[in-house]
Structure formats: structure tokens, C-alpha cells
PDB file of N, CA and C in Angstrom:
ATOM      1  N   UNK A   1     -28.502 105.064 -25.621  1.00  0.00           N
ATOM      2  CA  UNK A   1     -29.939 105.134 -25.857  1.00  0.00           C
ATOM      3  C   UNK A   1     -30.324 104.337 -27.108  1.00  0.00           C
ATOM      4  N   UNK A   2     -29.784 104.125 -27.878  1.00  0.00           N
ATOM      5  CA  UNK A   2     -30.273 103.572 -29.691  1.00  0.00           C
ATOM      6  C   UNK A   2     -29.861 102.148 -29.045  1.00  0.00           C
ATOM      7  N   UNK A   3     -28.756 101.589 -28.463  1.00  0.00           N
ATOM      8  CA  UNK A   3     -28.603 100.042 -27.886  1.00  0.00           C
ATOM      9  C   UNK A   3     -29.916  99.661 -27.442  1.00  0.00           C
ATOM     10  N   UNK A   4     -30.474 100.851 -26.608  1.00  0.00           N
ATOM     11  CA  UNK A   4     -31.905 100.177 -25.457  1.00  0.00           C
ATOM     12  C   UNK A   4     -33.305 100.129 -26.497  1.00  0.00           C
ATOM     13  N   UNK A   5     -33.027 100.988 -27.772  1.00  0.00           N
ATOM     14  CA  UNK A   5     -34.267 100.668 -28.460  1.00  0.00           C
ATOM     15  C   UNK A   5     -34.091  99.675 -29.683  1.00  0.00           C
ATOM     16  N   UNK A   6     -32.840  99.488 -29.949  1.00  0.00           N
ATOM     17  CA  UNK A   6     -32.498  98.033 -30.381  1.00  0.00           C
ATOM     18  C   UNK A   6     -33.016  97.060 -29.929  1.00  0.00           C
ATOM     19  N   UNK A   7     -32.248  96.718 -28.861  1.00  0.00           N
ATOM     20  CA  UNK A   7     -33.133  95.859 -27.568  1.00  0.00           C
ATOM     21  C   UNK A   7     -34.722  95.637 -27.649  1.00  0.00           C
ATOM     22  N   UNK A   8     -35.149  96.320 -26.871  1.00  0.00           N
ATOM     23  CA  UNK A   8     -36.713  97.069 -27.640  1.00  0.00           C
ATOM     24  C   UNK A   8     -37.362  96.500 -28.921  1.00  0.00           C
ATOM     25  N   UNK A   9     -36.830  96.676 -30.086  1.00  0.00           N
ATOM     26  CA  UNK A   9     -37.136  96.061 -31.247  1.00  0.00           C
ATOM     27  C   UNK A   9     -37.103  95.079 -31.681  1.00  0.00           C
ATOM     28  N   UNK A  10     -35.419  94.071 -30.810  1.00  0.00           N
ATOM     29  CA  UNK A  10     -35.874  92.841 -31.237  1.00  0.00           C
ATOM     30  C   UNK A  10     -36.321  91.988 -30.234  1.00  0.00           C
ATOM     31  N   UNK A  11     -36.599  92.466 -29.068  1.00  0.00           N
ATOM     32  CA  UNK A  11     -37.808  91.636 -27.686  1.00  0.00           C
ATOM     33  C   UNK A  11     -39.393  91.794 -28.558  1.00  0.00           C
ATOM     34  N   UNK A  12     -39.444  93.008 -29.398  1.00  0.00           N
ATOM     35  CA  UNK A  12     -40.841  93.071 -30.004  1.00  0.00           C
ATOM     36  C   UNK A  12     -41.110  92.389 -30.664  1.00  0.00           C
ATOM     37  N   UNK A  13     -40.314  91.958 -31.487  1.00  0.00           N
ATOM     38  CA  UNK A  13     -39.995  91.145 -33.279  1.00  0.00           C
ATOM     39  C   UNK A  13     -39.854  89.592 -32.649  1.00  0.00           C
ATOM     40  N   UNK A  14     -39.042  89.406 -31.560  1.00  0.00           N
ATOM     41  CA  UNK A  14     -39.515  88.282 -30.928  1.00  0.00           C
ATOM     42  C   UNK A  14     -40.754  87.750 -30.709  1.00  0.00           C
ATOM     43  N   UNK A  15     -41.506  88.746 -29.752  1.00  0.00           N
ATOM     44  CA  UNK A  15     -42.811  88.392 -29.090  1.00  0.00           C
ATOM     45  C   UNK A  15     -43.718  88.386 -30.209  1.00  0.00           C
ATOM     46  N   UNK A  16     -43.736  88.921 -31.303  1.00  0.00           N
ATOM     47  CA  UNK A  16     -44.375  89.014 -32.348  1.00  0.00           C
ATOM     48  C   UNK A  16     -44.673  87.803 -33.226  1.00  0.00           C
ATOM     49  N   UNK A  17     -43.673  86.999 -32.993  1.00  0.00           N
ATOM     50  CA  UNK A  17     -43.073  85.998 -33.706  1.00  0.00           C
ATOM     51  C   UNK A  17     -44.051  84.943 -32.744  1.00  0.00           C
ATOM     52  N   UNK A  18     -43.652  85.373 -31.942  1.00  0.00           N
ATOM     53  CA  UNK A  18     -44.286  83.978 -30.705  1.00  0.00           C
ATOM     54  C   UNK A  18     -45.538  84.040 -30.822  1.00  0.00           C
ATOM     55  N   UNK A  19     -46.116  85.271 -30.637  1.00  0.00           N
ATOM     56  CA  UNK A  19     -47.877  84.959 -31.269  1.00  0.00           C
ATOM     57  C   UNK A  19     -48.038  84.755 -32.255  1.00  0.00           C
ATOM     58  N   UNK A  20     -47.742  84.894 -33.393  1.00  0.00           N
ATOM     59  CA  UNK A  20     -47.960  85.167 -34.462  1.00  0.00           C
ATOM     60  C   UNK A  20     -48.210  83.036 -34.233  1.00  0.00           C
ATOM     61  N   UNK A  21     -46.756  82.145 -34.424  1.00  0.00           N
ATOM     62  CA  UNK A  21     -46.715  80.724 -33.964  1.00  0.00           C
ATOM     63  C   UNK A  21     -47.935  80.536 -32.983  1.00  0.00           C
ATOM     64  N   UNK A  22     -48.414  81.510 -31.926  1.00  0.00           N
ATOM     65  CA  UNK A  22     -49.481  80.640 -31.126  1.00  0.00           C
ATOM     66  C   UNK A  22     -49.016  80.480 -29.928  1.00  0.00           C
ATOM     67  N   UNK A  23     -47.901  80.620 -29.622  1.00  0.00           N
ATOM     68  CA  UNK A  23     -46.912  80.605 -28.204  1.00  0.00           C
ATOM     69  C   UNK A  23     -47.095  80.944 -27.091  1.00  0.00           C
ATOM     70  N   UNK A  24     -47.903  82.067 -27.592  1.00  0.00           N
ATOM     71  CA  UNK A  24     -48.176  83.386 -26.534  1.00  0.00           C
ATOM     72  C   UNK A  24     -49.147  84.261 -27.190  1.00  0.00           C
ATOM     73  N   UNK A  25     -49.922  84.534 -26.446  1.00  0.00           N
ATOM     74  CA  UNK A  25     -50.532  85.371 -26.690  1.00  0.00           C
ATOM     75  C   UNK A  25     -50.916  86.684 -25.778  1.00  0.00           C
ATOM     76  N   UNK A  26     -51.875  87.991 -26.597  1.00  0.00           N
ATOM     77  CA  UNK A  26     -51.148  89.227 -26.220  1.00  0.00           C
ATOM     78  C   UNK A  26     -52.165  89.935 -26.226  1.00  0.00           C
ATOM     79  N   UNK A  27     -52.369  90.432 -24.865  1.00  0.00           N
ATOM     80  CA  UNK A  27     -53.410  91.413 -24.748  1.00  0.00           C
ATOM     81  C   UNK A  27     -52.667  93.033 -24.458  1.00  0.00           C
ATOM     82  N   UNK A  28     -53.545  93.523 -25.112  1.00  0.00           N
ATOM     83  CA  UNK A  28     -53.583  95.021 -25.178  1.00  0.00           C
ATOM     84  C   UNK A  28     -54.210  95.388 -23.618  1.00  0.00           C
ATOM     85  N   UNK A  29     -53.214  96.089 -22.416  1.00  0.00           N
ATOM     86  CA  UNK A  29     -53.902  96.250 -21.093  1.00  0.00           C
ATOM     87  C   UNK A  29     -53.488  98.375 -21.449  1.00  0.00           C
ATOM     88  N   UNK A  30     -54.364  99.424 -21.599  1.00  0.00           N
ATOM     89  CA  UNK A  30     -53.747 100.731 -21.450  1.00  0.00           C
ATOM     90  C   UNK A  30     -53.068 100.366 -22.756  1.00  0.00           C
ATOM     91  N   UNK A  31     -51.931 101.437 -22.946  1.00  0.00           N
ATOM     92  CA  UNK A  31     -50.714 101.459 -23.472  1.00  0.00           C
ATOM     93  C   UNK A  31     -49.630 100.136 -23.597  1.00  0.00           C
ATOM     94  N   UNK A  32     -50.091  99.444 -22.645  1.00  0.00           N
ATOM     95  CA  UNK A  32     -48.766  98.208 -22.719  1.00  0.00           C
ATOM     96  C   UNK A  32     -49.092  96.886 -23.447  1.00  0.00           C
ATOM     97  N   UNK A  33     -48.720  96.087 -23.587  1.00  0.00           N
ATOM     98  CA  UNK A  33     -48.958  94.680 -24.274  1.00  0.00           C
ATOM     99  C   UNK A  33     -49.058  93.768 -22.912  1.00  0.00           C
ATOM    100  N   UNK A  34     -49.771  93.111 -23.015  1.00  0.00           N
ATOM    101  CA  UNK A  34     -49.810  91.696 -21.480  1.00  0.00           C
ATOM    102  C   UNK A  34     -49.235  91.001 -22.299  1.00  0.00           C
ATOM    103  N   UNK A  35     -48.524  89.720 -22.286  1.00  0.00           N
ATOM    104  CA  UNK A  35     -47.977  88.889 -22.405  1.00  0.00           C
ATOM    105  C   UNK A  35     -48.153  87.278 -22.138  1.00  0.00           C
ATOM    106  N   UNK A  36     -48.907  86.694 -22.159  1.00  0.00           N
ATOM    107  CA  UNK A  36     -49.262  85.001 -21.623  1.00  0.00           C
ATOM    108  C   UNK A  36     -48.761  83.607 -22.339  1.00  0.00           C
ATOM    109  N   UNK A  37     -48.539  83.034 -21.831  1.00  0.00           N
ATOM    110  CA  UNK A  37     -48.117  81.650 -22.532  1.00  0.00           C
ATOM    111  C   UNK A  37     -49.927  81.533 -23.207  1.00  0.00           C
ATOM    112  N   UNK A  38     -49.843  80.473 -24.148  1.00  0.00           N
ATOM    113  CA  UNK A  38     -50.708  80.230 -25.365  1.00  0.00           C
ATOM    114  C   UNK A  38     -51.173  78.573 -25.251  1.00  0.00           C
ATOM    115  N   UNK A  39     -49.649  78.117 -24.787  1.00  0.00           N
ATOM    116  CA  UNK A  39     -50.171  76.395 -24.404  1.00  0.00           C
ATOM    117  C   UNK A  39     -49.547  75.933 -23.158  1.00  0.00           C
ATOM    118  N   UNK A  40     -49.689  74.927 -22.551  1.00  0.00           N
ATOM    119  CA  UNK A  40     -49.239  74.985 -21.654  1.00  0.00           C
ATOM    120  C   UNK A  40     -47.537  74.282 -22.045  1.00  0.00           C
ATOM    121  N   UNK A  41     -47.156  74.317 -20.687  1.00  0.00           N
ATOM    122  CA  UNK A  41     -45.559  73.304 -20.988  1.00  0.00           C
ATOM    123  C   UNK A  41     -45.621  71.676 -21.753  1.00  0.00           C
ATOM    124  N   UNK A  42     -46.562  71.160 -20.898  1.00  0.00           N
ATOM    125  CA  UNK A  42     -46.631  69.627 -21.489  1.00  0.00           C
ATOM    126  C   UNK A  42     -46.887  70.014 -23.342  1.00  0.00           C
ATOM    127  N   UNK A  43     -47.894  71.148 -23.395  1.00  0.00           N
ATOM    128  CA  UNK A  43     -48.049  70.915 -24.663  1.00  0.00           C
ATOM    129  C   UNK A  43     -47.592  71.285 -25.890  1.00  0.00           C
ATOM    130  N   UNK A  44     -46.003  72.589 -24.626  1.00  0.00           N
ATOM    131  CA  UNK A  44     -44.531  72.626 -26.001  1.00  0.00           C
ATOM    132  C   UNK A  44     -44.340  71.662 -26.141  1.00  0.00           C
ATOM    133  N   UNK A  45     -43.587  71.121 -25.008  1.00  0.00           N
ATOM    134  CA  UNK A  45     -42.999  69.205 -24.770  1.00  0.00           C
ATOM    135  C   UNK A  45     -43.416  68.662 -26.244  1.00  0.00           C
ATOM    136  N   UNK A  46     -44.687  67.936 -26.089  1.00  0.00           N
ATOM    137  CA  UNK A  46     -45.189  67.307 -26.982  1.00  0.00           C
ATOM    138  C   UNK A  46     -44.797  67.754 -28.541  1.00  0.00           C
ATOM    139  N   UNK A  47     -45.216  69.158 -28.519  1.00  0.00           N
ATOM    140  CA  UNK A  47     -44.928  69.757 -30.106  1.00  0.00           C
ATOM    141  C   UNK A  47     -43.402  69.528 -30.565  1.00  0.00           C
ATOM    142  N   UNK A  48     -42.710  69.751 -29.766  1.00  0.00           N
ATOM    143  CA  UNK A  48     -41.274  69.979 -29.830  1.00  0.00           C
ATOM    144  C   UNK A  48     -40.653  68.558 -29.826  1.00  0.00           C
ATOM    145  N   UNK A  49     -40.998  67.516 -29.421  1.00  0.00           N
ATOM    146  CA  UNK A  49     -40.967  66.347 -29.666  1.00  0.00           C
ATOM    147  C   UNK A  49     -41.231  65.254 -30.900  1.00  0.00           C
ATOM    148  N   UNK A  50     -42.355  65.745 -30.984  1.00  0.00           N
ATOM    149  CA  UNK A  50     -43.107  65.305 -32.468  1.00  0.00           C
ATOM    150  C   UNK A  50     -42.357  66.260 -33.599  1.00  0.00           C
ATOM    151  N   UNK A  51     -42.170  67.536 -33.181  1.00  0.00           N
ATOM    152  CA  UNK A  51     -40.959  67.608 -34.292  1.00  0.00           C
ATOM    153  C   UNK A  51     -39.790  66.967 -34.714  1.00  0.00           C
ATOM    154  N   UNK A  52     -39.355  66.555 -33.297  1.00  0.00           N
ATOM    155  CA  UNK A  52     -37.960  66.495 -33.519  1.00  0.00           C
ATOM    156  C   UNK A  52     -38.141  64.807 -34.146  1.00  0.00           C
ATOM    157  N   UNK A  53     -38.905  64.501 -33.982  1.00  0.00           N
ATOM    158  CA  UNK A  53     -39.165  62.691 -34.209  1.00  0.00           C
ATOM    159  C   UNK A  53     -39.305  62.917 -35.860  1.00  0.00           C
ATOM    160  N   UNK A  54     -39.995  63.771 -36.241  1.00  0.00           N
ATOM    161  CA  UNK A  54     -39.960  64.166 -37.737  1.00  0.00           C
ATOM    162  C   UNK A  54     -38.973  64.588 -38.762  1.00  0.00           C
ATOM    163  N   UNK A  55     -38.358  65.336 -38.138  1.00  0.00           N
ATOM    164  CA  UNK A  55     -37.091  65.850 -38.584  1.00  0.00           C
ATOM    165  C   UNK A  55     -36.151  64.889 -38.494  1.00  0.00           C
ATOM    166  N   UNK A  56     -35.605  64.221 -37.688  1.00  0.00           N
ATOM    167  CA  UNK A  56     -34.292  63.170 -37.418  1.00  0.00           C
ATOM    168  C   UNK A  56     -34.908  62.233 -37.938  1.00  0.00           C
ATOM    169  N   UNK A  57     -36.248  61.521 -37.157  1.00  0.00           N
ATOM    170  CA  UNK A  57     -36.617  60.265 -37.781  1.00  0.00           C
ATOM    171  C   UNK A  57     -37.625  60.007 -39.216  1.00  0.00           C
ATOM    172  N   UNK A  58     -38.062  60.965 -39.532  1.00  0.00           N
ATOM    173  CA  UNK A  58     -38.853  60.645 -40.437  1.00  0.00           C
ATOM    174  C   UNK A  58     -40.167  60.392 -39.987  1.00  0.00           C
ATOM    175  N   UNK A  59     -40.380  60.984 -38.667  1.00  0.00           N
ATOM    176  CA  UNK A  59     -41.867  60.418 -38.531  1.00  0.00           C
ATOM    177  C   UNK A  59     -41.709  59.229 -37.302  1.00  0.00           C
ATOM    178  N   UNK A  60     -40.867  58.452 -37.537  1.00  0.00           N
ATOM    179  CA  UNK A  60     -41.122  57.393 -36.900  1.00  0.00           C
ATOM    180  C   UNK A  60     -39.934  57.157 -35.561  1.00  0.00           C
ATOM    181  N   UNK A  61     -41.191  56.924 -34.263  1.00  0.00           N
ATOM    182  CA  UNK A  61     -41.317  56.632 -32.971  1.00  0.00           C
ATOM    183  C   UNK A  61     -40.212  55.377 -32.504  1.00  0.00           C
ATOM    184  N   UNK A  62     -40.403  54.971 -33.957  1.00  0.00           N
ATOM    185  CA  UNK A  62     -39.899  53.063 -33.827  1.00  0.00           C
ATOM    186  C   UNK A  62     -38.410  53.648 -33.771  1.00  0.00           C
ATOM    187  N   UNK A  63     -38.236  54.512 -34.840  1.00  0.00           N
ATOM    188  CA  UNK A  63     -36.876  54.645 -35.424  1.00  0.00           C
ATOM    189  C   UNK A  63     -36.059  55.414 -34.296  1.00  0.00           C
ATOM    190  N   UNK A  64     -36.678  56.292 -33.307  1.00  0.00           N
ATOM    191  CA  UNK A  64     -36.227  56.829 -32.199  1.00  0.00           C
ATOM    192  C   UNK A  64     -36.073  56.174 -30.950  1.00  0.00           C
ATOM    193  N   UNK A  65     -36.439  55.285 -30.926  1.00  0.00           N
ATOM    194  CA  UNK A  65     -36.275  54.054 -29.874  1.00  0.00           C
ATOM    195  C   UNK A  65     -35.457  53.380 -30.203  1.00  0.00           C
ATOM    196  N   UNK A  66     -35.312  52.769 -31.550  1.00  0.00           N
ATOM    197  CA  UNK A  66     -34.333  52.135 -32.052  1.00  0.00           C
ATOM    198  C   UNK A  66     -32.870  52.639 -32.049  1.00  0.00           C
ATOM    199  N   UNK A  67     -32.698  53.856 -31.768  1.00  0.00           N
ATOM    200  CA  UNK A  67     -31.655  54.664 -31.874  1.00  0.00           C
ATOM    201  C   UNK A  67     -30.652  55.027 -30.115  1.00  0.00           C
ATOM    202  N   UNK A  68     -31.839  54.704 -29.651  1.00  0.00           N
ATOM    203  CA  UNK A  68     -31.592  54.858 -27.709  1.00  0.00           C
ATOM    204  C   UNK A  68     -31.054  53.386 -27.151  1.00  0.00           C
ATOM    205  N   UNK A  69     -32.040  52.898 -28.194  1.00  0.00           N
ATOM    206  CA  UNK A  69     -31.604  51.231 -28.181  1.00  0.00           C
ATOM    207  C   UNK A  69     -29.901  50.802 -28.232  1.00  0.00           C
ATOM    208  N   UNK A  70     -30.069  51.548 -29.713  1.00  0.00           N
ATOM    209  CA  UNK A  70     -28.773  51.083 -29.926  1.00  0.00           C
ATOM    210  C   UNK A  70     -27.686  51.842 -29.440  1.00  0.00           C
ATOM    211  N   UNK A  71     -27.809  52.827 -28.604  1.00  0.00           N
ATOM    212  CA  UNK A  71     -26.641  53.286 -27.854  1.00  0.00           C
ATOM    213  C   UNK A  71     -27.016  53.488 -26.902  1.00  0.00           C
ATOM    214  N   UNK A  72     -27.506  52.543 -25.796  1.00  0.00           N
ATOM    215  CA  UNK A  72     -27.489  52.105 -24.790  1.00  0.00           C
ATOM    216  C   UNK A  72     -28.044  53.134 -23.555  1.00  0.00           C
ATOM    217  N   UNK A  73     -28.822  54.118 -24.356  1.00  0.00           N
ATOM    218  CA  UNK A  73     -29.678  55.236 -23.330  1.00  0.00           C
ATOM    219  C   UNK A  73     -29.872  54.851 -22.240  1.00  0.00           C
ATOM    220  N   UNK A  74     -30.765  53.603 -22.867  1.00  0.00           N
ATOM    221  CA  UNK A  74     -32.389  53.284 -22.121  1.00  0.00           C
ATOM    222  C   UNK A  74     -31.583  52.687 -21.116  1.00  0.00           C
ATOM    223  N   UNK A  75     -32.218  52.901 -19.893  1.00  0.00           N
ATOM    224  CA  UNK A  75     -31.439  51.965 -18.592  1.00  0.00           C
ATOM    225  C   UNK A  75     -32.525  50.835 -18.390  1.00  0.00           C
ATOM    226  N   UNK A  76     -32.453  49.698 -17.535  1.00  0.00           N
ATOM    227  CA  UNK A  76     -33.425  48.920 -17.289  1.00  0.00           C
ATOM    228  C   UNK A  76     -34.793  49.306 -16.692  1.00  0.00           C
ATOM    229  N   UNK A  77     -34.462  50.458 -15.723  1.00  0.00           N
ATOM    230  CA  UNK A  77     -35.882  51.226 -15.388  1.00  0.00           C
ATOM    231  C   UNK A  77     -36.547  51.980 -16.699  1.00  0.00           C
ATOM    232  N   UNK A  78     -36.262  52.569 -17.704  1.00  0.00           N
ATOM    233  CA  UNK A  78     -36.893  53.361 -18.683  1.00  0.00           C
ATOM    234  C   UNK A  78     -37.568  51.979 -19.605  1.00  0.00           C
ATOM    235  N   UNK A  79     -36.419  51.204 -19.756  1.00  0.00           N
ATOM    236  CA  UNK A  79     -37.292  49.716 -20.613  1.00  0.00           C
ATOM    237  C   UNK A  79     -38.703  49.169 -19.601  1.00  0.00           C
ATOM    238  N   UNK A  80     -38.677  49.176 -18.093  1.00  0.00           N
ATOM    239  CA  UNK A  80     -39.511  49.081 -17.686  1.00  0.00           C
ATOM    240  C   UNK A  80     -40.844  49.702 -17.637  1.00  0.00           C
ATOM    241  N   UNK A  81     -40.436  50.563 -17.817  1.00  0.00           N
ATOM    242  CA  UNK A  81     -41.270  51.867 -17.575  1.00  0.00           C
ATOM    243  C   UNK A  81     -41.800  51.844 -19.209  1.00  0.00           C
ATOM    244  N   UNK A  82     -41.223  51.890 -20.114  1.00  0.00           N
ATOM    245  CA  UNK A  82     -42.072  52.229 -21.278  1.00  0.00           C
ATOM    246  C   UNK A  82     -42.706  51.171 -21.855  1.00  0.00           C
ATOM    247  N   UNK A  83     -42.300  49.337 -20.815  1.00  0.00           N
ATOM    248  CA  UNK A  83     -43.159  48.221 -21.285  1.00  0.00           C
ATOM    249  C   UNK A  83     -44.588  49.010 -20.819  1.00  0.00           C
ATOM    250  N   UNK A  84     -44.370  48.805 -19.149  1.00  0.00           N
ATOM    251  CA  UNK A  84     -45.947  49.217 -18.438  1.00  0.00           C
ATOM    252  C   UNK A  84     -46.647  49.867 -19.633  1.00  0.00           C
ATOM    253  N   UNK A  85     -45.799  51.396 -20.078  1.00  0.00           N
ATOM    254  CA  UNK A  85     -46.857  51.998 -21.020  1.00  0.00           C
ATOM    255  C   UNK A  85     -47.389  51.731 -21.739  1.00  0.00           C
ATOM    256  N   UNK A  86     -46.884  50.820 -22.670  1.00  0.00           N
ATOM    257  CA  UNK A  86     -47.300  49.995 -23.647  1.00  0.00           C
ATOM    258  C   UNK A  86     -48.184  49.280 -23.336  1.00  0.00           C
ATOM    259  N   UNK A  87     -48.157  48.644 -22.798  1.00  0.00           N
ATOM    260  CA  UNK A  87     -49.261  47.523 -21.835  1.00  0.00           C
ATOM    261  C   UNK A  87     -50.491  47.847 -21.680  1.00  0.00           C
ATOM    262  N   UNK A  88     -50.704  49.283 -21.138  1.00  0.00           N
ATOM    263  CA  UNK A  88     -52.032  50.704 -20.766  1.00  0.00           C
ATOM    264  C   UNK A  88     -52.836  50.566 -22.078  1.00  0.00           C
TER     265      UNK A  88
END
């Protein structure tokens, strides 16, 4: 029984966490908590991206391309594909 309200406490301290960030958000339905995503997927993607471009690269887009570049990620379809974008 004390394992399952362990459990319990840190799914709470979790979800708590996640709204608190904006993640999710939390309606009061009765007695229980509702639970909802806050942004959509594309717009973790994005966040979680732009972090990570910050953290490793410093910010810079160039410097993360440059890095796929140089170890040979990018296949000829992705170089294609991210000229077009560029192009837009």
C-alpha cells in the first residue's frame, strides 16, 4: 500500500511540474484532476528543437547543419529537400 501512494505522489509531482512548464494543463472535473496536453505535438517538436540548437549549438541553425554536414547525415534527398525550403 505505501509503494501505490508513492507512485501516487510522484505521477502528482510530475503532472504538477508539467503544468506548472505549460505542458498540460488541468482541470478540476468533481474530485478528480482532467488532464490535457497544453500545446500541440508540432509545437513540443519545435520547442525541444530550438532548445537543443541552443544548448549544443549556441543558437545557431548554421552550426547544426554544419555538423550533419560534416558527418554525412544528410542524404541527397534531405539536401534536396531543405534547398526547396530555402527557396519558399
Amino acid at each position: 500500500m505505501l509503494q501505490h501512494l508513492v507512485i501516487h505522489s510522484k505521477a502528482r509531482t510530475f503532472l504538477a511540474r508539467l503544468t506548472e512548464k505549460r505542458i498540460v494543463q488541468t482541470t478540476r472535473i468533481g474530485r478528480a484532476n482532467h488532464y490535457e496536453p497544453y500545446i500541440t505535438k508540432q509545437q513540443y517538436r519545435n520547442a525541444e528543437t530550438q532548445q537543443f540548437i541552443d544548448d549544443v549549438h549556441k543558437g545557431s541553425v548554421s552550426g547544426l547543419l554544419h555538423t550533419l554536414c560534416n558527418n554525412g547525415d544528410l542524404t541527397k534527398d534531405d539536401i534536396e529537400s531543405l534547398m526547396k525550403r530555402l527557396k519558399e
